[in-house]
N, C-alpha and C. Protein backbone atom coordinates (compact mmCIF):
# COMPACT_ATOMS: atom_id res chain seq x y z
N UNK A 1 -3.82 1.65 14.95
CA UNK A 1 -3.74 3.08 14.72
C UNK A 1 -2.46 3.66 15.34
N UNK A 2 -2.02 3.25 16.65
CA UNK A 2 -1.31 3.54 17.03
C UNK A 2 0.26 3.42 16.25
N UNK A 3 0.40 2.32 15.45
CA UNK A 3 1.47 1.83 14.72
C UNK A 3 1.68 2.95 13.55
N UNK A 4 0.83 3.30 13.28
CA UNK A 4 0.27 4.89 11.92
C UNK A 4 1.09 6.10 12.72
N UNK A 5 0.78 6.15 13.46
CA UNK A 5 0.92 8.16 14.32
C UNK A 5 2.75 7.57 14.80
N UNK A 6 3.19 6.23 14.99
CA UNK A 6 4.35 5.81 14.73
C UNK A 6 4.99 6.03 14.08
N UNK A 7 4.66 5.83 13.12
CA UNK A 7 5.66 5.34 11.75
C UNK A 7 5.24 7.14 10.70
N UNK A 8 4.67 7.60 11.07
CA UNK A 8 4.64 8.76 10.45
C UNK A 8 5.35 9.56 11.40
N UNK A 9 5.39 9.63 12.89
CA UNK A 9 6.25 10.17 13.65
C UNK A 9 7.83 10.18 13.54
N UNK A 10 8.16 8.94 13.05
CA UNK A 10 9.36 8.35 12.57
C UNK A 10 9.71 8.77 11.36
N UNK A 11 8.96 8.94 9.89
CA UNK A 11 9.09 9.83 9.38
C UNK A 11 9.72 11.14 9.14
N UNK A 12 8.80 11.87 10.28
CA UNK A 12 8.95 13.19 9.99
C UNK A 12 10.05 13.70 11.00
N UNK A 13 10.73 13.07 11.91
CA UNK A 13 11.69 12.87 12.73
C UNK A 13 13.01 12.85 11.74
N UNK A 14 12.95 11.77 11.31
CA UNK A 14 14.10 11.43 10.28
C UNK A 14 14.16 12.28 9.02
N UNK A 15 13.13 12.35 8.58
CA UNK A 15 12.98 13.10 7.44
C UNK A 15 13.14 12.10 5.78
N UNK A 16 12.54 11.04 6.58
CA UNK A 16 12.28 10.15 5.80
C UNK A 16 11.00 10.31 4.58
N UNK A 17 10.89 11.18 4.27
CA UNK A 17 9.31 11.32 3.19
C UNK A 17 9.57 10.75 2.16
N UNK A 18 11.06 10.17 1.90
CA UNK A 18 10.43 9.29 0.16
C UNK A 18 9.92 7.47 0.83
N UNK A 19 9.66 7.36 2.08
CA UNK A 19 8.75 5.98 2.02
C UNK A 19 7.50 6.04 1.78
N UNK A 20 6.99 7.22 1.82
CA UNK A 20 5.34 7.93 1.93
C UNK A 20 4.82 7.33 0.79
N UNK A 21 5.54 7.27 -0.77
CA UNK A 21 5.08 7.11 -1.77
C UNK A 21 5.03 5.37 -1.92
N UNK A 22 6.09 4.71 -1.49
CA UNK A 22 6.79 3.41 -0.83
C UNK A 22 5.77 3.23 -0.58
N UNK A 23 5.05 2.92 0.62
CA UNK A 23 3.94 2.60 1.33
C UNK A 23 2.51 2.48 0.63
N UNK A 24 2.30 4.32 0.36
CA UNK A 24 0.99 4.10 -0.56
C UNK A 24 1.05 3.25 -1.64
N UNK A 25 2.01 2.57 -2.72
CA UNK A 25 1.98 1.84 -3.65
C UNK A 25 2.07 0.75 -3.20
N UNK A 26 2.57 0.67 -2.40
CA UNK A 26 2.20 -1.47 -1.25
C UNK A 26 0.49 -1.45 -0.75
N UNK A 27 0.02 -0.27 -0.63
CA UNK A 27 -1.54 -0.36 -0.22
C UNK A 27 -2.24 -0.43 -1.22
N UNK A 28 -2.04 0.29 -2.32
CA UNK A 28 -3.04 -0.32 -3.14
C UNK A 28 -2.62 -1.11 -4.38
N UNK A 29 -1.49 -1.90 -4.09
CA UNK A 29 -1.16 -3.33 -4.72
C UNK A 29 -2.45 -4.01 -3.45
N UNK A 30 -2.03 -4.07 -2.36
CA UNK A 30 -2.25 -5.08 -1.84
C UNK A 30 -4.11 -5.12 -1.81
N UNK A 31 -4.73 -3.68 -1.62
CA UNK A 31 -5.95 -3.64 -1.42
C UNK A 31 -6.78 -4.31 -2.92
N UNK A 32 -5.82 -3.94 -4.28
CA UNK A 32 -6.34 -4.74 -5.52
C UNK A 32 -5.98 -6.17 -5.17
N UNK A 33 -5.11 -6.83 -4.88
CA UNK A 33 -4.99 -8.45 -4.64
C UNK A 33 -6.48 -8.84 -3.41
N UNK A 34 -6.56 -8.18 -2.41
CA UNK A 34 -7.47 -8.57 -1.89
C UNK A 34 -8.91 -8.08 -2.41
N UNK A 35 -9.72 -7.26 -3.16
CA UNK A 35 -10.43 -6.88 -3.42
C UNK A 35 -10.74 -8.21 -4.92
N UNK A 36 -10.02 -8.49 -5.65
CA UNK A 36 -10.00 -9.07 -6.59
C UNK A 36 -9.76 -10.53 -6.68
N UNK A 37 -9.46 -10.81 -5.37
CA UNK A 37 -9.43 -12.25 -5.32
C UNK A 37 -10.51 -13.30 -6.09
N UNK A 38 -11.59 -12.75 -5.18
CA UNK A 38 -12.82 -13.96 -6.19
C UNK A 38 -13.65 -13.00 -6.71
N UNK A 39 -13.34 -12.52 -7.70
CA UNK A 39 -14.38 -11.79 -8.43
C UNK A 39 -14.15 -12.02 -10.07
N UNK A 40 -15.05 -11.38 -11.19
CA UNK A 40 -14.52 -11.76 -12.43
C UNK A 40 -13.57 -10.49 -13.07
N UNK A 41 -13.06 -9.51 -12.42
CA UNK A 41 -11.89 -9.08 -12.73
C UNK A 41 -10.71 -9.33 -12.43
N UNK A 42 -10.33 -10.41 -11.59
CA UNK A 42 -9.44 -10.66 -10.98
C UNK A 42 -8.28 -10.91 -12.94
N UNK A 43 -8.77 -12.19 -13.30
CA UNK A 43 -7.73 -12.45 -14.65
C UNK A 43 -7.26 -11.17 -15.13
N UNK A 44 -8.09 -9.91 -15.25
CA UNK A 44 -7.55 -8.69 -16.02
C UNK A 44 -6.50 -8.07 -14.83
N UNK A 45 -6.60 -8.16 -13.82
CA UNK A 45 -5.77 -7.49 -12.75
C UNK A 45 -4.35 -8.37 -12.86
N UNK A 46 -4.40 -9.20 -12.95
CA UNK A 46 -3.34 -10.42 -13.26
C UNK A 46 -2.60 -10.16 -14.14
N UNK A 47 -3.28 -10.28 -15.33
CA UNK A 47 -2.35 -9.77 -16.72
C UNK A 47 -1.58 -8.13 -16.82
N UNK A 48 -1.76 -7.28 -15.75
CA UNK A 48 -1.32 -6.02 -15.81
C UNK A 48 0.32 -6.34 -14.70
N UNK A 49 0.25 -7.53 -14.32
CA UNK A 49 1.91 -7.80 -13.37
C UNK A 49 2.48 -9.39 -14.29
C-alpha cells in the first residue's frame, strides 16, 4: 500500500497524470491473464491479442 500513496505522490508532484491511464490498462491486462488462466474463456481472451 505504501508503494500506491508513493507513486501517486510522485505523480501529482511531477505532474505526471498521463501514467494514470498507463497503469490502469497494465491492471486489467494483467488481472484478465490471471483470472483466465485455467478457465474455459481463456482461448476467447487469447484471440482478442
Amino acid at each position: 500500500m505504501d508503494f500506491l500513496i508513493e507513486l501517486w505522490r510522485f505523480m501529482r508532484a511531477r505532474r505526471k497524470y498521463w501514467l494514470v491511464p498507463i497503469i490502469m490498462l497494465l491492471l486489467v491486462f494483467g488481472g484478465l491473464i490471471v483470472l483466465t488462466k485455467g478457465s474455459a474463456v481463456a482461448p476467447f481472451i487469447y484471440t482478442l491479442f
